[in-house]
C-alpha atoms as a PDB file:
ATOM      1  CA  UNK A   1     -16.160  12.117  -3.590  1.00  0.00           C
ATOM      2  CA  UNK A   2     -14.213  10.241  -6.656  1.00  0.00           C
ATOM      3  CA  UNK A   3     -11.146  10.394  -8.143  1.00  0.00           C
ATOM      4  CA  UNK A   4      -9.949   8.772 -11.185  1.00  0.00           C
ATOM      5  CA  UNK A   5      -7.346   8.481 -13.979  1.00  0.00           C
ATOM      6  CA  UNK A   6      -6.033   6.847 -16.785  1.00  0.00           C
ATOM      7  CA  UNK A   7      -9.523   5.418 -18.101  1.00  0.00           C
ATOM      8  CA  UNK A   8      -8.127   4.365 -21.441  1.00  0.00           C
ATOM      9  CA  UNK A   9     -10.907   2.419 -22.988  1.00  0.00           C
ATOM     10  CA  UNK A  10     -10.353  -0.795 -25.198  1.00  0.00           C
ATOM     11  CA  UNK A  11      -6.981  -1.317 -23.161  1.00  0.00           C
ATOM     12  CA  UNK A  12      -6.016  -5.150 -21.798  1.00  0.00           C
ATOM     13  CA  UNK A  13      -7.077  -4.611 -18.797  1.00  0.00           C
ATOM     14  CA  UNK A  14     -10.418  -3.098 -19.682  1.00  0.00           C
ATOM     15  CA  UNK A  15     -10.881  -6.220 -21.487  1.00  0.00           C
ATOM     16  CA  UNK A  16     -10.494  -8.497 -18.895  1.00  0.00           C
ATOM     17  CA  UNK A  17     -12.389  -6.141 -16.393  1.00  0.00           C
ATOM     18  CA  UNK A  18     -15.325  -6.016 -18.124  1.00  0.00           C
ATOM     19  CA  UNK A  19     -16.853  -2.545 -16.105  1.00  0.00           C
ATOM     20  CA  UNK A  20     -15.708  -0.259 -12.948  1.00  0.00           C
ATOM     21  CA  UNK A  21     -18.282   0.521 -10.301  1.00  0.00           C
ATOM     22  CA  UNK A  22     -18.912   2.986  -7.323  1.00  0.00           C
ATOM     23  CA  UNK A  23     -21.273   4.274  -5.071  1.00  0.00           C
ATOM     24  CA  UNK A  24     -20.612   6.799  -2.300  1.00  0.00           C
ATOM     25  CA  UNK A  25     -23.408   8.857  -0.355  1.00  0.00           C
ATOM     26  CA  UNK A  26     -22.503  11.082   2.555  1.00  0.00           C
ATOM     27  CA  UNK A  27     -24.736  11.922   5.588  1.00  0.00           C
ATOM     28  CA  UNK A  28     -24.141  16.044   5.102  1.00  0.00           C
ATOM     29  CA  UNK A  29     -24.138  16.776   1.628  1.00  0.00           C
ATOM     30  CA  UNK A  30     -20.605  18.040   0.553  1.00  0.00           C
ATOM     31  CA  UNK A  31     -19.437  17.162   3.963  1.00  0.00           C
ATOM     32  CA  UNK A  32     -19.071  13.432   3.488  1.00  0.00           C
ATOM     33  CA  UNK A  33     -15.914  11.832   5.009  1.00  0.00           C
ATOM     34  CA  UNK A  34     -15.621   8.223   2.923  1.00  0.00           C
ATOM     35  CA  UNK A  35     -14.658   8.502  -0.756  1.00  0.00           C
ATOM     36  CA  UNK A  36     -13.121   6.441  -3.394  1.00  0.00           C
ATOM     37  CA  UNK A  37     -10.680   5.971  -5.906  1.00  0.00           C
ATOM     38  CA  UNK A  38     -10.600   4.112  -9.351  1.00  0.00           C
ATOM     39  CA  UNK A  39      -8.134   4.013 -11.703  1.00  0.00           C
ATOM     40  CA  UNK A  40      -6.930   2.027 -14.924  1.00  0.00           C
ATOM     41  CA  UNK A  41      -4.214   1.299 -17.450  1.00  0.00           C
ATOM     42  CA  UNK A  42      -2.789  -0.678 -19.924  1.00  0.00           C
ATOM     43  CA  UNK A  43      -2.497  -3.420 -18.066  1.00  0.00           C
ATOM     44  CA  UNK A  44      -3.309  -2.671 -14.363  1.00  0.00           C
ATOM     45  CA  UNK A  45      -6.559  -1.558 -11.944  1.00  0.00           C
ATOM     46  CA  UNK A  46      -6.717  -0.008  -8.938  1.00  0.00           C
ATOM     47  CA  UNK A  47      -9.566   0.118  -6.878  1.00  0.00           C
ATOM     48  CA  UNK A  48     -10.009   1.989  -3.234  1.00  0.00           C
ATOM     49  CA  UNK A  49     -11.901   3.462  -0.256  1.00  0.00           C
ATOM     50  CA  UNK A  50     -11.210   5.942   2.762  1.00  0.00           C
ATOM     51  CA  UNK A  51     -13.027   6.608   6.045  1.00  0.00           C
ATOM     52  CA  UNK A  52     -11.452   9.944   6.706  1.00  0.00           C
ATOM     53  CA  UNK A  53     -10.649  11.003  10.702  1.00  0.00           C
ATOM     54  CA  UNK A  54      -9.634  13.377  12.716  1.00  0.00           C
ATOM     55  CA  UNK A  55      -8.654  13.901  16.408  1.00  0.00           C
ATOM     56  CA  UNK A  56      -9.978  15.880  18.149  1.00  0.00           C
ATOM     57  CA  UNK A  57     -13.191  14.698  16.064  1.00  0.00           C
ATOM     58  CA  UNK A  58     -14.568  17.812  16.431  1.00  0.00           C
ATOM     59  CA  UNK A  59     -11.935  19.719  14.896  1.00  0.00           C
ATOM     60  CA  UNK A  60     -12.094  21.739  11.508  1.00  0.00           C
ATOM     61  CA  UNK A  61      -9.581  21.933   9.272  1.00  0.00           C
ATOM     62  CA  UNK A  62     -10.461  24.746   6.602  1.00  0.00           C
ATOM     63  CA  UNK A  63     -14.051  26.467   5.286  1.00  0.00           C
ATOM     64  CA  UNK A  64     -15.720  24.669   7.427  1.00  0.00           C
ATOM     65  CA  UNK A  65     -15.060  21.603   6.716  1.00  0.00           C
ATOM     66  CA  UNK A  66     -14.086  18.339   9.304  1.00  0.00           C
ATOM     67  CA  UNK A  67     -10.401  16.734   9.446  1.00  0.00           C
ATOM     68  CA  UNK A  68     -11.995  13.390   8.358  1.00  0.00           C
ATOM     69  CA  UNK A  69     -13.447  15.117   5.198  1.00  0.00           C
ATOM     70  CA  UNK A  70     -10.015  16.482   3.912  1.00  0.00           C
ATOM     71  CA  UNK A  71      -8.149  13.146   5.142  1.00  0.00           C
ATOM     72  CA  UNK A  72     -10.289  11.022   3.009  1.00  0.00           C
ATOM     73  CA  UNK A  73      -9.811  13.435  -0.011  1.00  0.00           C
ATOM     74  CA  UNK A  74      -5.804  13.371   0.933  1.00  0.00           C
ATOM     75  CA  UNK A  75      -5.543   9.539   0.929  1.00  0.00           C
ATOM     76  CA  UNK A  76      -7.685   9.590  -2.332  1.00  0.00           C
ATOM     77  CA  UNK A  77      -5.146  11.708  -4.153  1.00  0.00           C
ATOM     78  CA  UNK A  78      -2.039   9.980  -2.723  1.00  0.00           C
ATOM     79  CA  UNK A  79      -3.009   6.647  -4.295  1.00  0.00           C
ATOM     80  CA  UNK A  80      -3.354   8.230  -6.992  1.00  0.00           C
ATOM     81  CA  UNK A  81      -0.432   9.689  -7.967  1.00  0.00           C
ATOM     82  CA  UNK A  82       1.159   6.469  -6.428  1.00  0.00           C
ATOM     83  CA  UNK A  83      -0.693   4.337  -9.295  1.00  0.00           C
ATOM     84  CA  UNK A  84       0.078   7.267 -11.742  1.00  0.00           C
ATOM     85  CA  UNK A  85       3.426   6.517 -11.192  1.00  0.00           C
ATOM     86  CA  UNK A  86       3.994   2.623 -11.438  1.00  0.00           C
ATOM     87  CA  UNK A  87       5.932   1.348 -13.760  1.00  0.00           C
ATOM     88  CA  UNK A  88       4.742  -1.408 -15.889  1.00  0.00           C
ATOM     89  CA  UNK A  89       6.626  -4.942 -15.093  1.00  0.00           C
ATOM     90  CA  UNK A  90       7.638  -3.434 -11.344  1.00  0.00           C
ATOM     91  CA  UNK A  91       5.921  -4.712  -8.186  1.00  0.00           C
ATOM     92  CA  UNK A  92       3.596  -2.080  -6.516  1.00  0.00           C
ATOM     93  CA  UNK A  93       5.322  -1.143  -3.230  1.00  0.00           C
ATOM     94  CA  UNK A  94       2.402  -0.405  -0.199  1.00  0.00           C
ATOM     95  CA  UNK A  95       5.525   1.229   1.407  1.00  0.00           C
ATOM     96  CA  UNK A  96       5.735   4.077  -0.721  1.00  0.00           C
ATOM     97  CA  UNK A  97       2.181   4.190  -1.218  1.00  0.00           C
ATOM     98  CA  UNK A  98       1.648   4.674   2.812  1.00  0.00           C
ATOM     99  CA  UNK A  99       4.375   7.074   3.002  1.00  0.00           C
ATOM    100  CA  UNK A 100       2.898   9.276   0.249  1.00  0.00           C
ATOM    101  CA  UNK A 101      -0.550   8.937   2.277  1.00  0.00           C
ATOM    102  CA  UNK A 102       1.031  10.322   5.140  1.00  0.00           C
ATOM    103  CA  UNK A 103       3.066  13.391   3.684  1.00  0.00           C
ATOM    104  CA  UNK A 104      -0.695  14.406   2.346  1.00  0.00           C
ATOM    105  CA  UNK A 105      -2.068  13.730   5.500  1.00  0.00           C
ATOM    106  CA  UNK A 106       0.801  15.988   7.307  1.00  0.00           C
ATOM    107  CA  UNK A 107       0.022  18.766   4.188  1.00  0.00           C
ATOM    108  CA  UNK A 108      -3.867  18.968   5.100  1.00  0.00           C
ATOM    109  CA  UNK A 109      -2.532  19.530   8.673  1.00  0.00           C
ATOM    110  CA  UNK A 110      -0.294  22.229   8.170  1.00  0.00           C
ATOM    111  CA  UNK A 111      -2.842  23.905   5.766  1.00  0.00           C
ATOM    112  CA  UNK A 112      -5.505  23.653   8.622  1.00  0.00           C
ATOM    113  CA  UNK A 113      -3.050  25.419  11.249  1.00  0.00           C
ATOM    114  CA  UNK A 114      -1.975  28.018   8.391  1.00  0.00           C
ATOM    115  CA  UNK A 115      -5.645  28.938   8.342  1.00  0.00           C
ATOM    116  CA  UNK A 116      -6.655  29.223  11.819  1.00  0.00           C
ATOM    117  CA  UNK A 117      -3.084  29.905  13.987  1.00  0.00           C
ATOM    118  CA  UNK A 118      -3.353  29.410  17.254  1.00  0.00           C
ATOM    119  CA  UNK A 119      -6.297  26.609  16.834  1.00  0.00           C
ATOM    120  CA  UNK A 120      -5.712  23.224  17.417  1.00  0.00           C
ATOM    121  CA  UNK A 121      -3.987  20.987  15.147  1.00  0.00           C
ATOM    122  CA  UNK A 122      -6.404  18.126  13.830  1.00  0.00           C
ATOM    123  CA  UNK A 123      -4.296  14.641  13.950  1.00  0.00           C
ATOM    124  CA  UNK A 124      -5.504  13.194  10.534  1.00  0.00           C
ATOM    125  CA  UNK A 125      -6.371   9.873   9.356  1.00  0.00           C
ATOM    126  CA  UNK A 126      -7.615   7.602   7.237  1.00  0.00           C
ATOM    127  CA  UNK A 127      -9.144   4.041   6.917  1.00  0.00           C
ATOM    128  CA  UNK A 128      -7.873   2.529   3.178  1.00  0.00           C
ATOM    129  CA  UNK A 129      -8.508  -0.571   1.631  1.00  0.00           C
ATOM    130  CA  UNK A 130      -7.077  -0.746  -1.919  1.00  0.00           C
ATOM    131  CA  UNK A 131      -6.566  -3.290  -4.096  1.00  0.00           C
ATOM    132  CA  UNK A 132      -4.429  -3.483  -7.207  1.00  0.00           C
ATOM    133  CA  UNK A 133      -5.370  -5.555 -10.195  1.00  0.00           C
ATOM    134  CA  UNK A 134      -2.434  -7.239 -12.802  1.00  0.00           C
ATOM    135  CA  UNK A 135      -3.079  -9.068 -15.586  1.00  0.00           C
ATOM    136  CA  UNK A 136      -0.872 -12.206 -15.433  1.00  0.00           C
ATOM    137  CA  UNK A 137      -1.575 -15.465 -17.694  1.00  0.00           C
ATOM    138  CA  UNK A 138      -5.271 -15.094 -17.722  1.00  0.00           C
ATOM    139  CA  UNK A 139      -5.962 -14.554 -14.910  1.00  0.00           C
ATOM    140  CA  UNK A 140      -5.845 -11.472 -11.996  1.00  0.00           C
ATOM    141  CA  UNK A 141      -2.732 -11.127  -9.716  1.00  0.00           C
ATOM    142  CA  UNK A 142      -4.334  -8.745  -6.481  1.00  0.00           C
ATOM    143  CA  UNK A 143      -2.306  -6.733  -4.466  1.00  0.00           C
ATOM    144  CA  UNK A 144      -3.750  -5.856  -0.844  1.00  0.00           C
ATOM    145  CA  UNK A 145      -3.231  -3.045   0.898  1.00  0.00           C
ATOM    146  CA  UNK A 146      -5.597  -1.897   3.888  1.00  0.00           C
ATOM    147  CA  UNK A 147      -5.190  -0.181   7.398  1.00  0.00           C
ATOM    148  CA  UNK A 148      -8.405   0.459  10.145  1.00  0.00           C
ATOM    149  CA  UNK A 149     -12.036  -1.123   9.335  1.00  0.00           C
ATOM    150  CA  UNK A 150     -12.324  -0.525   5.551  1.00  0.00           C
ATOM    151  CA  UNK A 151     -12.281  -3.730   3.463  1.00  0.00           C
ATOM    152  CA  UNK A 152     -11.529  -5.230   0.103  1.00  0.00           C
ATOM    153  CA  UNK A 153     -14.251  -8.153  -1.011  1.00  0.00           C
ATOM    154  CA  UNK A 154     -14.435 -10.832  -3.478  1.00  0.00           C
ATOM    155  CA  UNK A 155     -17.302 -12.076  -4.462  1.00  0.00           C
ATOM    156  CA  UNK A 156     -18.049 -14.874  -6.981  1.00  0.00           C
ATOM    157  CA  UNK A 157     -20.023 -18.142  -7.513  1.00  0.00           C
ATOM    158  CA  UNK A 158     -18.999 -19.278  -4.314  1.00  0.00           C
ATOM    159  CA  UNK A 159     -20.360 -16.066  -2.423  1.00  0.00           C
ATOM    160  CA  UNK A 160     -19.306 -13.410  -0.528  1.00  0.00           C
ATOM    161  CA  UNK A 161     -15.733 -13.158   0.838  1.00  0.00           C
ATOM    162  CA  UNK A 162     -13.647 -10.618   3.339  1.00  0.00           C
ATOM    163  CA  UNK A 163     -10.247 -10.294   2.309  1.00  0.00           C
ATOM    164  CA  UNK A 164      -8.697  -8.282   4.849  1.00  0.00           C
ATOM    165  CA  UNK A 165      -9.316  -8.429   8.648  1.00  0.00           C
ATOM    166  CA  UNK A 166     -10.370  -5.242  10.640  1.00  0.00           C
ATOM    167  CA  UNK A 167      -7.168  -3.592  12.525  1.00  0.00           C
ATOM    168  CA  UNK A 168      -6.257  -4.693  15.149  1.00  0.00           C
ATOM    169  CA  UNK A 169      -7.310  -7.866  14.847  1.00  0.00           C
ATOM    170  CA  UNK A 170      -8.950 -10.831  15.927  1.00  0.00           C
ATOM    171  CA  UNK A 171     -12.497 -10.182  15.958  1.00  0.00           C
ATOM    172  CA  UNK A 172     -14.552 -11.264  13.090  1.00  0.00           C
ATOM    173  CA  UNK A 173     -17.597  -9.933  10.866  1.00  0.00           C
ATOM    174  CA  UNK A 174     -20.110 -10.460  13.123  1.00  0.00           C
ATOM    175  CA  UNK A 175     -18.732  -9.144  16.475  1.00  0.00           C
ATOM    176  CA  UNK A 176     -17.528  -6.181  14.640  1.00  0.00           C
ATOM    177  CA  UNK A 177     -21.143  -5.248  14.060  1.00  0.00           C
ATOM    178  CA  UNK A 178     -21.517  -4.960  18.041  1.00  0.00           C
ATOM    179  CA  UNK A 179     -18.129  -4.008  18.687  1.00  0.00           C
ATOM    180  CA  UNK A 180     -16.950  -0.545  19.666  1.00  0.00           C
ATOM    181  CA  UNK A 181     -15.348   1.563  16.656  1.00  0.00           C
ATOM    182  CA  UNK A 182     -11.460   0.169  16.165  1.00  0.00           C
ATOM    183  CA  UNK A 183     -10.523   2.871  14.920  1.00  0.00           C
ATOM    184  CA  UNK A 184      -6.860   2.195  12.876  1.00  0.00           C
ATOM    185  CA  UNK A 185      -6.428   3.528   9.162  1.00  0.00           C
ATOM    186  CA  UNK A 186      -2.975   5.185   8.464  1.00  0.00           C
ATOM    187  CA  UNK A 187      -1.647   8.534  10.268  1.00  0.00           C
ATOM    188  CA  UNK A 188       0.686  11.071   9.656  1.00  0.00           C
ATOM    189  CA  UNK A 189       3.627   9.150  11.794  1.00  0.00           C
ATOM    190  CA  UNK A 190       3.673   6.318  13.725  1.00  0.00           C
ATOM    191  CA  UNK A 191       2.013   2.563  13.290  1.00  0.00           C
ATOM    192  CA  UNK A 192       0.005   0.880  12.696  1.00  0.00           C
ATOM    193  CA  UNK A 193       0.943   0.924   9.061  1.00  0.00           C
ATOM    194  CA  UNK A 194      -0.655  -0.803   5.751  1.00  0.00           C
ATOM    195  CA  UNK A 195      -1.313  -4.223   5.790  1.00  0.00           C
ATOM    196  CA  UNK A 196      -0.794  -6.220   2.480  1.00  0.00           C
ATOM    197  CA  UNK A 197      -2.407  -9.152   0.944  1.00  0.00           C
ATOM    198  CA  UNK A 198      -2.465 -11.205  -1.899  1.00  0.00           C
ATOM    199  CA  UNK A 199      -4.571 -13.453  -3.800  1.00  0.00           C
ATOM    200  CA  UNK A 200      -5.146 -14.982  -7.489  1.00  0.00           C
ATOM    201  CA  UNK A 201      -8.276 -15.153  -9.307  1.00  0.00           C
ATOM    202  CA  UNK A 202      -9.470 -16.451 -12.728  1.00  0.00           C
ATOM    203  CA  UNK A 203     -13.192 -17.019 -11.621  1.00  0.00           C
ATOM    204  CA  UNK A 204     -15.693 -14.328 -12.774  1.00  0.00           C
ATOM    205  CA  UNK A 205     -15.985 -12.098  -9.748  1.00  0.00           C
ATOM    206  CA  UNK A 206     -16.611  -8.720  -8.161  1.00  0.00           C
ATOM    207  CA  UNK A 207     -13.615  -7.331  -5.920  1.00  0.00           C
ATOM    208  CA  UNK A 208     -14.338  -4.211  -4.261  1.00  0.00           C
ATOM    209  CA  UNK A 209     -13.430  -1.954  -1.271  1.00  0.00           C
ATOM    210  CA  UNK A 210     -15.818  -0.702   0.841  1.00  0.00           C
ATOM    211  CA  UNK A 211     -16.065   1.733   3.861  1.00  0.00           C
ATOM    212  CA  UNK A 212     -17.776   0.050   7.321  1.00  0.00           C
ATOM    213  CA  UNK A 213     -20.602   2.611   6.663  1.00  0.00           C
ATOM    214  CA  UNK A 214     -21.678   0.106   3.733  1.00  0.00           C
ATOM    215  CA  UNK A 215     -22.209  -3.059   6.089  1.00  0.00           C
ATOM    216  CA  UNK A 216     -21.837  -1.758  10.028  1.00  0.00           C
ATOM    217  CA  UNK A 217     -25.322  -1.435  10.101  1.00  0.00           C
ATOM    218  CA  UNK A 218     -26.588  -4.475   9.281  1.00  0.00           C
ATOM    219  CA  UNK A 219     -27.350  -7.214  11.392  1.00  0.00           C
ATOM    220  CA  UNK A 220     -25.259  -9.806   9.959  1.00  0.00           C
ATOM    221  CA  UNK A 221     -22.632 -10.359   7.383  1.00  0.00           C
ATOM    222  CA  UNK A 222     -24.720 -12.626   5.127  1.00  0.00           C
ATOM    223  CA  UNK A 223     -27.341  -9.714   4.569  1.00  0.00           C
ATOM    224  CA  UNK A 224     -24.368  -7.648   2.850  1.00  0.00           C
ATOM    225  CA  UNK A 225     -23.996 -10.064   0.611  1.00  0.00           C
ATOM    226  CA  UNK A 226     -27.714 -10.375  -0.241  1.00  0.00           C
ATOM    227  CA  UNK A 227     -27.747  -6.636  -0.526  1.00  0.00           C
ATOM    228  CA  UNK A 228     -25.167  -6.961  -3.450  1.00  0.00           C
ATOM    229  CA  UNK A 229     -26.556 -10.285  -4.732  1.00  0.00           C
ATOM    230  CA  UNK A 230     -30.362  -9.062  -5.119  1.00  0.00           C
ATOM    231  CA  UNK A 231     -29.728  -5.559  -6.298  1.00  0.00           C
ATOM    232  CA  UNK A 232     -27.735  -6.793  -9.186  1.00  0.00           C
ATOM    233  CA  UNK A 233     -29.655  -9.056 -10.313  1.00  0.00           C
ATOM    234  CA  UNK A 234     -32.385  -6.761 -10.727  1.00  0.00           C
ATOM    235  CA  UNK A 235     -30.620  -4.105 -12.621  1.00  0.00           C
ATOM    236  CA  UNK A 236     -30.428  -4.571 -16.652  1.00  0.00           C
ATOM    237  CA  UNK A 237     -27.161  -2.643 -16.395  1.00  0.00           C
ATOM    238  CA  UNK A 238     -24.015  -1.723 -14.513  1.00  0.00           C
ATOM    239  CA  UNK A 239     -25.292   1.976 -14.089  1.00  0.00           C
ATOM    240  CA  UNK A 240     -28.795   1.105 -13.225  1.00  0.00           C
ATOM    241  CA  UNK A 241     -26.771  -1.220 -10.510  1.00  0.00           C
ATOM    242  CA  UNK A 242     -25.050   1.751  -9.170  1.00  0.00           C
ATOM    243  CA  UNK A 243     -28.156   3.505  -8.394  1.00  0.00           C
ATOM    244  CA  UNK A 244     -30.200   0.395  -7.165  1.00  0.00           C
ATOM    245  CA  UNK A 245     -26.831  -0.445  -4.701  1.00  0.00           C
ATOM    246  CA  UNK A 246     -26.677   3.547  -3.772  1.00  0.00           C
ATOM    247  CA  UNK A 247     -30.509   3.449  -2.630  1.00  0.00           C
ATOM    248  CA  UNK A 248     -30.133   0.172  -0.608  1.00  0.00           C
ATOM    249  CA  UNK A 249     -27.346   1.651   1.168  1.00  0.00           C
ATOM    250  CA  UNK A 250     -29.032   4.749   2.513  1.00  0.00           C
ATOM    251  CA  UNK A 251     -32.330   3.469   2.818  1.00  0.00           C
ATOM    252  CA  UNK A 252     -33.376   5.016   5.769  1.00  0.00           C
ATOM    253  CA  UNK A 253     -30.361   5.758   7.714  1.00  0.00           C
ATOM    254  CA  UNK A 254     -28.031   8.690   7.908  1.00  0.00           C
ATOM    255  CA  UNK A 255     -24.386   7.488   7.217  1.00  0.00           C
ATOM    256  CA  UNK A 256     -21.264   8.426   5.123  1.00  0.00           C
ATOM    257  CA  UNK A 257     -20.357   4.999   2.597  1.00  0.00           C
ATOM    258  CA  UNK A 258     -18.505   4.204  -0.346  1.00  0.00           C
ATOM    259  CA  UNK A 259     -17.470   1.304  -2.632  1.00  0.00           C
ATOM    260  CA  UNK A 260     -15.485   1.278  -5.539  1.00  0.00           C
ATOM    261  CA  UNK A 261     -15.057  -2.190  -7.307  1.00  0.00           C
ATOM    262  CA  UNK A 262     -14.283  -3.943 -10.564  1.00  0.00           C
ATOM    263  CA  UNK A 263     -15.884  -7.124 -12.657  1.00  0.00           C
ATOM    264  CA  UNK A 264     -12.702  -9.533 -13.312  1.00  0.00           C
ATOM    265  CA  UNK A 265     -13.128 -12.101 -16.062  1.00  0.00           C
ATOM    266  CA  UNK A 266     -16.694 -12.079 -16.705  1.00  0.00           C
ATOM    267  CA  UNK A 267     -16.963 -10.517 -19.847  1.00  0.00           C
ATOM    268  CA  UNK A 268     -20.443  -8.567 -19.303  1.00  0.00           C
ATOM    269  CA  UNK A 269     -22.309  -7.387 -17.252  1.00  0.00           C
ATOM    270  CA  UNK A 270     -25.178 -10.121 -17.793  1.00  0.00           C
ATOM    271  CA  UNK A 271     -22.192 -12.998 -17.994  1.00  0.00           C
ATOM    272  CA  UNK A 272     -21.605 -11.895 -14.633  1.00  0.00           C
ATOM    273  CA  UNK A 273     -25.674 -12.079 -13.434  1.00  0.00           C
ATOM    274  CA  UNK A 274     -25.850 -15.439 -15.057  1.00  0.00           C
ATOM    275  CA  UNK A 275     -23.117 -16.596 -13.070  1.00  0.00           C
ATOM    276  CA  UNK A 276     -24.315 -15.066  -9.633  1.00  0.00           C
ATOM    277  CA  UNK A 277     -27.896 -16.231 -10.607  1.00  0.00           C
ATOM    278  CA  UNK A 278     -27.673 -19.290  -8.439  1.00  0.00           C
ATOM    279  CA  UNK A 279     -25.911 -17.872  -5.154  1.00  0.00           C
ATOM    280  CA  UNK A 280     -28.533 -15.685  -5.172  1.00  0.00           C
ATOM    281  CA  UNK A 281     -31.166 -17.674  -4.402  1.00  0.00           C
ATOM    282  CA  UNK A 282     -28.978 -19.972  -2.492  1.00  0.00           C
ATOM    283  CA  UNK A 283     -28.286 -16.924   0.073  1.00  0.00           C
ATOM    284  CA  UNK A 284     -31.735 -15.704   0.490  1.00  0.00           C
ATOM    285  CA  UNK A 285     -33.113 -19.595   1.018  1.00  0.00           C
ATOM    286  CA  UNK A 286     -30.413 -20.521   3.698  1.00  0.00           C
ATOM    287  CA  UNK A 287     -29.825 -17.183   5.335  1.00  0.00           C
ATOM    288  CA  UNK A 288     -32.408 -14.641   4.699  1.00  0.00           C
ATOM    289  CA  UNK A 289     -35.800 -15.863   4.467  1.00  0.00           C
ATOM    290  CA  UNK A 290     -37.457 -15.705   8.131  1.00  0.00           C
ATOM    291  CA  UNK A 291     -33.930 -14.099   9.146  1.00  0.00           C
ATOM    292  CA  UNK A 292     -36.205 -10.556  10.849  1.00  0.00           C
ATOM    293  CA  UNK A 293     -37.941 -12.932  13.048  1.00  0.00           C
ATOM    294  CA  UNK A 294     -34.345 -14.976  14.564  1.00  0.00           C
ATOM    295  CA  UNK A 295     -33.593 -14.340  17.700  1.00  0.00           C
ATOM    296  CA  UNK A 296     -29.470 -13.228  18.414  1.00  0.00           C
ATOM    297  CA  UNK A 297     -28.888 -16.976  19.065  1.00  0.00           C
ATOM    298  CA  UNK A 298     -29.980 -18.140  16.200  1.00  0.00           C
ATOM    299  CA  UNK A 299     -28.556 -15.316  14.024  1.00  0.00           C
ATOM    300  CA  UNK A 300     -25.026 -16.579  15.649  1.00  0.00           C
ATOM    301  CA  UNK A 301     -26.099 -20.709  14.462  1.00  0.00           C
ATOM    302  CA  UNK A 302     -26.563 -19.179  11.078  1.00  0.00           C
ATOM    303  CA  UNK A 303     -23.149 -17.307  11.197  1.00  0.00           C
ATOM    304  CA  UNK A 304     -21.430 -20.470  12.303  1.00  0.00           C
ATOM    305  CA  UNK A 305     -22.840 -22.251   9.720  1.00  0.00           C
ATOM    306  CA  UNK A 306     -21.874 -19.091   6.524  1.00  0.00           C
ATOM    307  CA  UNK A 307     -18.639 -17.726   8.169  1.00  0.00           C
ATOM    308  CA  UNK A 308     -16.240 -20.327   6.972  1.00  0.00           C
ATOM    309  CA  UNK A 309     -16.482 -19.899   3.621  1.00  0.00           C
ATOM    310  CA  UNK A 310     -17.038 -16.157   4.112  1.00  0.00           C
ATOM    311  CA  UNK A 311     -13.459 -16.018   6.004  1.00  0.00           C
ATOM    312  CA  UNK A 312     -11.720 -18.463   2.915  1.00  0.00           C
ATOM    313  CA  UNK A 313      -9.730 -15.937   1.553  1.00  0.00           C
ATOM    314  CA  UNK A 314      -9.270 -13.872   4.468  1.00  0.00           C
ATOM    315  CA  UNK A 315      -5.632 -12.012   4.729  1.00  0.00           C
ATOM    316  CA  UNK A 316      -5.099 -11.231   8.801  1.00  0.00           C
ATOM    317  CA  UNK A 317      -3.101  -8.459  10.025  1.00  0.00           C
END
C-alpha cells in the first residue's frame, strides 16, 4: 500500500533529493498491514511507514479485512493530509499530526461497528515513523516523529544509523531482535503519543522509515545494513534498486514490510553508489564475512564493537 502527493518534478526540493524510494510486500496479498507514505513539495519531503494493529488481533473490521490492515491505511492518509496542509515557513507540529492519526483511527472504528453491530469493536493502531525533510542553507533540516517499533534511518559514508529508539525504551537493536513484540504505535486515545526528533544533514545520505518486518528477522543489526549496502550497489538504477531491495526482503520468509526513503544531497543515483562504495566493503570485511558460522557470543563482540556508531544519532523516547 502507497500513498503519495504533491510530486512536482524539477521543484527545490527534488533537486536536492535527488530520487524517492519504496518497497512494501505483504504476507497475504491485498491483506498486508505495513504501508507507506511519500510525499513532496516546493521545498519540503515527507517520508513514512505504518505497522497497522488491532486488538483483539483477531478482529475484522470490514470485507474481510483485519483492524491492522485499515489502521495502517488510516495513519497513511492522516499524514497526508497533515503534509497537504503545511504551510511553507511554519514549523510542522507532530501534535496535530497525531491527533489527526487518531480521529482516522476512531473513523475506521466506528465504520467497522456500523458494519457488523453487535460485533466487537477492534481498538486500532498504528506503528509510524515519519520524517520530514526542509531545505535550509544547503543542507536538510529533519523533523522526527515515531511511536511503537517502526524506525527512521540514516545512512551515509559513515554507515548505518537508527534514529529513533523502539517504544518504550531502553533496549537496543540487537535485543530487540530476541525481545518479545513492544507493541506501542499511536491509538485512538490515550499515550503513549509521538515521539519527535531532530537532526541536520548536509552529507550525501539515505533517510528512510522502515517497518520491524524489514530487519526483525535478521540476526543482527549490521546485516540490515549490508542488505541495503550490497543491493544498491548492484543495481544500475534507483528502480532496479527497488526490486533488488523488495526480493532481499522476502526472500524466503512470509512477513508484511515496508520502507519509504529519500537520497539527500547526492545528486544521482551513481553519486550516491560512489560514495557508499567504500562502506560497503568495509561492512562485509568487519562484520559479515564468516558472520553464519559465529556463535551468539561472538555475534554480541561484533555488536559491541558496530553499535556505537550505529546508535550516533539516535533520538530516545
Amino acid at each position: 500500500m502507497e500513498m503519495a502527493a504533491n510530486m512536482e518534478t524539477g521543484n527545490g526540493m527534488m533537486a536536492a533529493a535527488g530520487f524517492l524510494f519504496s518497497v512494501c510486500g505483504e504476507k497475504k496479498p491485498e491483506n498486508g498491514e505495513d504501508g507507506f507514505v511519500y510525499a513532496l513539495n516546493e521545498s519540503r519531503a515527507m517520508v513514512g511507514v505504518f505497522d497497522g494493529g488491532a486488538d483483539p488481533s483477531q478482529a475484522a473490521l470490514l470485507k474481510g479485512k483485519s483492524g491492522g490492515y485499515f489502521a495502517a491505511r488510516a495513519a497513511a492518509a492522516a499524514y497526508l493530509r497533515w503534509f497537504e496542509t503545511l504551510e511553507q515557513g511554519r514549523e510542522p507540529s507532530a501534535r496535530e499530526a497525531e491527533e489527526l492519526v487518531k480521529r482516522c483511527l476512531k473513523l475506521c472504528r466506528e465504520a467497522g461497528e456500523g458494519e457488523a453491530p453487535g460485533a466487537p469493536a477492534a481498538a486500532l493502531s498504528a506503528a509510524a515513523a515519519v520524517a520530514v525533510c526542509t531545505l535550509a542553507r544547503g543542507a536538510a533540516d529533519v523533523q522526527l516523529q515515531w511511536a511503537g517499533n517502526a524506525r527512521v534511518y540514516l545512512l551515509d559514508g559513515q554507515g548505518l544509523a537508527q534514529l529513533t529508539e523502539d517504544d518504550p525504551g531502553g533496549v537496543d537493536a540487537m535485543e530487540s531482535l530476541s525481545a518479545a513484540p513492544s507493541g506501542g504505535g499511536l491509538r485512538e486515545a490515550g499515550d503513549p503519543g509521538v515521539h519527535t526528533g531532530r537532526l541536520t544533514t548536509g552529507r550525501p545520505c539515505l533517510l528512510f522509515a522502515a517497518t520491524k518486518g524489514c530487519f526483525d528477522h535478521l540476526s543482527t543489526p549490521m546485516e540490515f545494513e549490508y542488505l541495503l549496502l550490497s543491493t544498491l550497489q548492484s543495481a544500475p538504477n534507483a528502480e532496479t534498486w527497488e526490486k533488488k531491495l523488495s526480493e532481499s526482503l522476502g526472500s524466503g520468509r512470509s512477513a508484511d514490510y515496508a520502507i519509504s526513503g529519500i537520497a539527500l544531497n547526492a545528486g544521482s543515483f551513481d553519486e550516491l553508489k560512489r560514495q557508499l562504495s567504500g562502506r560497503t566493503g568495509q561492512v562485509y570485511r568487519t562484520y559479515i564475512y564468516g558472520l553464519e558460522s559465529c556463535s551468539e557470543e561472538e555475534k554480541l563482540q561484533l555488536w559491541a564493537h558496530y553499535k556505537d556508531h550505529y546508535h550516533r544519532l539516535l533520538c530516545r523516547v
